[in-house]
N, C-alpha and C. Protein backbone atom coordinates (compact mmCIF):
# COMPACT_ATOMS: atom_id res chain seq x y z
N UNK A 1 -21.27 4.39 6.99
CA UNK A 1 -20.72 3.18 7.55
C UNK A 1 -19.63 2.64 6.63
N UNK A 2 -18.53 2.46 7.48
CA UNK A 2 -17.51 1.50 6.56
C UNK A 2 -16.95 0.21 6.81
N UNK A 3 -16.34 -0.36 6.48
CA UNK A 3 -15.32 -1.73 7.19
C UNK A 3 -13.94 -1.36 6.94
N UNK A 4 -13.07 -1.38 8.06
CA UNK A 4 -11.78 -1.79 7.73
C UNK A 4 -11.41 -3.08 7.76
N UNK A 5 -10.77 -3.05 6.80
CA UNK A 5 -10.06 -4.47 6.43
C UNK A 5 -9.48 -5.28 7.60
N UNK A 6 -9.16 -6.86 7.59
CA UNK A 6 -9.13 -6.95 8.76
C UNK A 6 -7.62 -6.86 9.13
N UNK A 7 -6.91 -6.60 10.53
CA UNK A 7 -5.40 -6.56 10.53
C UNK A 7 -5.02 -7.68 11.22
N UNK A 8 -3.77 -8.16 11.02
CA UNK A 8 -2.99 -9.07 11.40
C UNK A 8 -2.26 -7.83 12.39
N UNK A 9 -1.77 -8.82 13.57
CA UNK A 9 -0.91 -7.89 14.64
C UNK A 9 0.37 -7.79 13.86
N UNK A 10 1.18 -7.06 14.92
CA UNK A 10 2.49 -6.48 14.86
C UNK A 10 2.59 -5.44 13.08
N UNK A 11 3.08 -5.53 12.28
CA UNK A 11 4.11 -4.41 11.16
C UNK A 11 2.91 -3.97 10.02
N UNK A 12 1.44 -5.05 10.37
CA UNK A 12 0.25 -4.65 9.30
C UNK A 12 0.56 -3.34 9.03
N UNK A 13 0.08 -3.05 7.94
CA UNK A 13 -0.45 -1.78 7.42
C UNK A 13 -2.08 -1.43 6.74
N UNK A 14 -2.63 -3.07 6.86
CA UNK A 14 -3.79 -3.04 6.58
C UNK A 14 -4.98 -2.04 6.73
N UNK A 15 -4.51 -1.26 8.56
CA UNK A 15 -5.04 -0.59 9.29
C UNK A 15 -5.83 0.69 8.29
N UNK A 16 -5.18 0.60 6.99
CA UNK A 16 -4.95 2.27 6.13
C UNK A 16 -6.22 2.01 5.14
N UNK A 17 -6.55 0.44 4.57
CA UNK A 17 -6.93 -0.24 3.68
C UNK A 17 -8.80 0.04 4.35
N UNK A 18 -9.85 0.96 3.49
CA UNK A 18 -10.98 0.85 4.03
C UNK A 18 -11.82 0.58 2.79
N UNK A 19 -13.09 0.03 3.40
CA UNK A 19 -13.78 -0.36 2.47
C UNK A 19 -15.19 0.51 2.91
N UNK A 20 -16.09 1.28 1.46
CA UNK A 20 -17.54 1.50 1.99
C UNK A 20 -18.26 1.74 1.12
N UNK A 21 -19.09 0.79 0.96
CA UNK A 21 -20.14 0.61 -0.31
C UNK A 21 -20.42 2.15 -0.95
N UNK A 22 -20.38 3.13 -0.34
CA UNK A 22 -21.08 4.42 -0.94
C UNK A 22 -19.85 5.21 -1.88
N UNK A 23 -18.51 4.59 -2.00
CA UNK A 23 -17.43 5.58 -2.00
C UNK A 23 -16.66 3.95 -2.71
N UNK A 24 -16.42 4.88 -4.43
CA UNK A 24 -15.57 3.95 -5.32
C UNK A 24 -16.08 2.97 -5.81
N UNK A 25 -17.63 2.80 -5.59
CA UNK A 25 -18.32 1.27 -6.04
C UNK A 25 -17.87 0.73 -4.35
N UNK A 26 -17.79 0.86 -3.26
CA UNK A 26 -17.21 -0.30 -2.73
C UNK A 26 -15.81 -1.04 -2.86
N UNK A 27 -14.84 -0.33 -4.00
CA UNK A 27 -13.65 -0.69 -4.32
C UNK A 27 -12.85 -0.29 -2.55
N UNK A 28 -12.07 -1.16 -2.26
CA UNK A 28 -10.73 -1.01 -1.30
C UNK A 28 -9.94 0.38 -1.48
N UNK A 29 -9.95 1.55 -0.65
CA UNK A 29 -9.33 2.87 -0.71
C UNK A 29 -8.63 2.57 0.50
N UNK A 30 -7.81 4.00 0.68
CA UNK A 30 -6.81 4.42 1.29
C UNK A 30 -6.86 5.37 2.12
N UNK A 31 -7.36 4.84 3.38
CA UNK A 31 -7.59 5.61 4.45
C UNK A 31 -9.01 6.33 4.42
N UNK A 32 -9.81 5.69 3.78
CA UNK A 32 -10.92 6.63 3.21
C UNK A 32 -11.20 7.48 2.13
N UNK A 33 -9.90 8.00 2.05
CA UNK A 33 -9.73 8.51 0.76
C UNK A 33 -10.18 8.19 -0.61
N UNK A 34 -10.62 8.88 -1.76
CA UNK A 34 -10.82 8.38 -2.67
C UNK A 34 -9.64 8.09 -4.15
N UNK A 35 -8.46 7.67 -3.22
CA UNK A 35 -7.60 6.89 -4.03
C UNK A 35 -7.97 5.43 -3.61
N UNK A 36 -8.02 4.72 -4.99
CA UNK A 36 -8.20 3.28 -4.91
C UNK A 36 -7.14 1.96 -4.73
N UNK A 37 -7.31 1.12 -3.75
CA UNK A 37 -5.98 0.68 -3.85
C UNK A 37 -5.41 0.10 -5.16
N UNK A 38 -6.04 -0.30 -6.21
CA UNK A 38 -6.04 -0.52 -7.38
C UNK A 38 -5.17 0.68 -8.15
N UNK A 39 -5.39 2.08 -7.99
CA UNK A 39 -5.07 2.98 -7.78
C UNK A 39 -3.37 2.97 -7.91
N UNK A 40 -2.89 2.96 -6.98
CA UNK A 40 -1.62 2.97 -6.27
C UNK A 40 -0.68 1.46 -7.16
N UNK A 41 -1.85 0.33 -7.38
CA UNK A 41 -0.89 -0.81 -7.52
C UNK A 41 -0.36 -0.98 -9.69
N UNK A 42 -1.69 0.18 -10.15
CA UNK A 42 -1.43 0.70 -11.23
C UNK A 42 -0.06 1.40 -11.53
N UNK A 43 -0.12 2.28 -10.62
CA UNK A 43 1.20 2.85 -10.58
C UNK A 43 2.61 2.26 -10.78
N UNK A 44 2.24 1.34 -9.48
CA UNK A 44 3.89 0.85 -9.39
C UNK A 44 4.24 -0.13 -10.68
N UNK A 45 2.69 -0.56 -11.15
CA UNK A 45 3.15 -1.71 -12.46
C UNK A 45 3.73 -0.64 -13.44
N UNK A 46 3.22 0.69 -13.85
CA UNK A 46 3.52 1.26 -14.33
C UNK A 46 4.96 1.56 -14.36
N UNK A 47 5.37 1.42 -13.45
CA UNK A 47 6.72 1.95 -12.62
C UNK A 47 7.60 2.96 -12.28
N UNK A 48 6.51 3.58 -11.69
CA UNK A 48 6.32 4.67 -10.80
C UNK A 48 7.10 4.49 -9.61
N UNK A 49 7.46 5.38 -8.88
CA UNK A 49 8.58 4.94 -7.96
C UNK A 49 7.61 5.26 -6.89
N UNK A 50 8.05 4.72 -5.78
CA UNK A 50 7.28 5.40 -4.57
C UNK A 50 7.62 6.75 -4.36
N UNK A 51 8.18 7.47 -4.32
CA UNK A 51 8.49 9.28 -4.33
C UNK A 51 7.30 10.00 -5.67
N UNK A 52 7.56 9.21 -6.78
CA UNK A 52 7.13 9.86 -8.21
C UNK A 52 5.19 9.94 -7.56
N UNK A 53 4.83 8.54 -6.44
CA UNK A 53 3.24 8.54 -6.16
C UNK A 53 3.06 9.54 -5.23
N UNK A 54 4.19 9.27 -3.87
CA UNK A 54 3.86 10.90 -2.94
C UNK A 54 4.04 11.87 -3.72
N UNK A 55 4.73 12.71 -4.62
CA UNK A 55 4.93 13.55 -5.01
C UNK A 55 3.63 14.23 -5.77
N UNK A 56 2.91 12.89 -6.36
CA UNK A 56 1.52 13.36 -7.46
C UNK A 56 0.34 13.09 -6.20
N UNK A 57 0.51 12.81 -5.17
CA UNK A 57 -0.76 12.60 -4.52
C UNK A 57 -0.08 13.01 -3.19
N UNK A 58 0.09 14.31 -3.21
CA UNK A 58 0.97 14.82 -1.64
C UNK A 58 0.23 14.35 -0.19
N UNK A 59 -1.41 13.55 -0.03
CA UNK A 59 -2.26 13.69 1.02
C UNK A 59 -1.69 12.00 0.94
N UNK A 60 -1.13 11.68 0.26
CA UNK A 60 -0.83 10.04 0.83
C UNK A 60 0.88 9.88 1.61
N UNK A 61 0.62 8.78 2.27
CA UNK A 61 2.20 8.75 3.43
C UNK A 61 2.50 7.06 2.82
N UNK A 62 4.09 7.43 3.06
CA UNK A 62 5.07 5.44 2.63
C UNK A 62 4.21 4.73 2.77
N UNK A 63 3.44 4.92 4.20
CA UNK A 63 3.03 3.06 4.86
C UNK A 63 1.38 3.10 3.84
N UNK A 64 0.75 4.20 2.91
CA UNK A 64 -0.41 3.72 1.98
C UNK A 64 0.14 2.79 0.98
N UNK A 65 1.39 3.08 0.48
CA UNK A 65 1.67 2.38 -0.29
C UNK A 65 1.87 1.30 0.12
N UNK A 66 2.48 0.91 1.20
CA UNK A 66 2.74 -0.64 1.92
C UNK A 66 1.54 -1.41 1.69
N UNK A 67 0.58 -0.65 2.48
CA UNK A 67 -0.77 -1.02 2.82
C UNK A 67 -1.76 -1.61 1.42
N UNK A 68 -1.42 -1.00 0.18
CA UNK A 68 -1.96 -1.48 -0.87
C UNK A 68 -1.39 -2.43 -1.66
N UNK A 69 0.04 -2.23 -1.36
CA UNK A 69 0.92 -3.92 -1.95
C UNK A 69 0.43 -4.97 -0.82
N UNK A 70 0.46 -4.62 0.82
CA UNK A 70 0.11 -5.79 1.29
C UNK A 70 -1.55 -6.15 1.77
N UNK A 71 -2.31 -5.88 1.12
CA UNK A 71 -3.36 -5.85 0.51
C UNK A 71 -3.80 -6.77 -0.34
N UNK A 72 -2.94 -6.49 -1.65
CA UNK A 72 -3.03 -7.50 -2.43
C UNK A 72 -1.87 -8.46 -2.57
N UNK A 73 -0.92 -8.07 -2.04
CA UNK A 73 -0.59 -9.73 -1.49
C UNK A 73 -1.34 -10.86 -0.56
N UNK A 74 -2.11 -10.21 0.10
CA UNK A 74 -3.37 -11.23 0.84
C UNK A 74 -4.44 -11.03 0.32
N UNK A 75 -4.80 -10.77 -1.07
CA UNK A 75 -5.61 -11.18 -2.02
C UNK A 75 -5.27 -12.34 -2.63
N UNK A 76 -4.43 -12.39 -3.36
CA UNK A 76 -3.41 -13.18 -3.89
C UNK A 76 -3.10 -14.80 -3.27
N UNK A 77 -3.45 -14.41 -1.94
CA UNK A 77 -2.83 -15.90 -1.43
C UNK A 77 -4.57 -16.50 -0.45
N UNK A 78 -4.63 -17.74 -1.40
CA UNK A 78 -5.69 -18.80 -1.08
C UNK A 78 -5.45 -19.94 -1.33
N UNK A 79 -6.12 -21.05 -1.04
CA UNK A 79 -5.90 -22.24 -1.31
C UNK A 79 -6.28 -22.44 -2.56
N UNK A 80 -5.27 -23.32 -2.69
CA UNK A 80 -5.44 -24.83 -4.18
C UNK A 80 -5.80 -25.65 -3.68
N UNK A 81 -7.52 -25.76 -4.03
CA UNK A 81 -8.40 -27.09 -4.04
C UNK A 81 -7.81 -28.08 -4.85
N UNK A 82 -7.61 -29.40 -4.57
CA UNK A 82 -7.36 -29.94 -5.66
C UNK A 82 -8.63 -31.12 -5.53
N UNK A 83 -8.90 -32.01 -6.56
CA UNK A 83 -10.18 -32.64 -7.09
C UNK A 83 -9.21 -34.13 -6.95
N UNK A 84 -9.53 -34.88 -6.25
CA UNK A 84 -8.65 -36.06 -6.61
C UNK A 84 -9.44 -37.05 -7.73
């Protein structure tokens, strides 16, 4: 059993983004795969180009990489409680 992440309509790429307790700890992968999206976002900090990641991981396509930047760009974005 797994979950996919959930998608927003129209240009998501979320669709790629799966989650399943038995595979990675439960960490967020890529299509099932056992690349982690953590994985991929190592890379690019690294600065890795997107060609230099297809090239070392030939079973991944452009839109994984989309899918794991916009991923954690909607990690990233929550509210500021503020305490008055």
């Amino acid at each position: 059993m797994y979950t996919e992440v959930e998608v927003d309509k129209g240009l998501s790429q979320l669709h790629r983004i799966t989650i399943r307790p038995e595979q990675c700890g439960g960490r967020p992968c890529i299509r099932g795969l056992r690349v982690r999206v953590k994985d991929i976002l190592e890379l690019l900090a690294a600065g890795a180009s997107h060609d230099e990641i297809l090239a070392e991981y030939p079973y991944l396509e452009a839109e994984d990489i989309t899918a794991a930047l916009e991923f954690a760009a909607k990690q990233s974005d929550h509210p500021v409680l503020r305490v008055a």
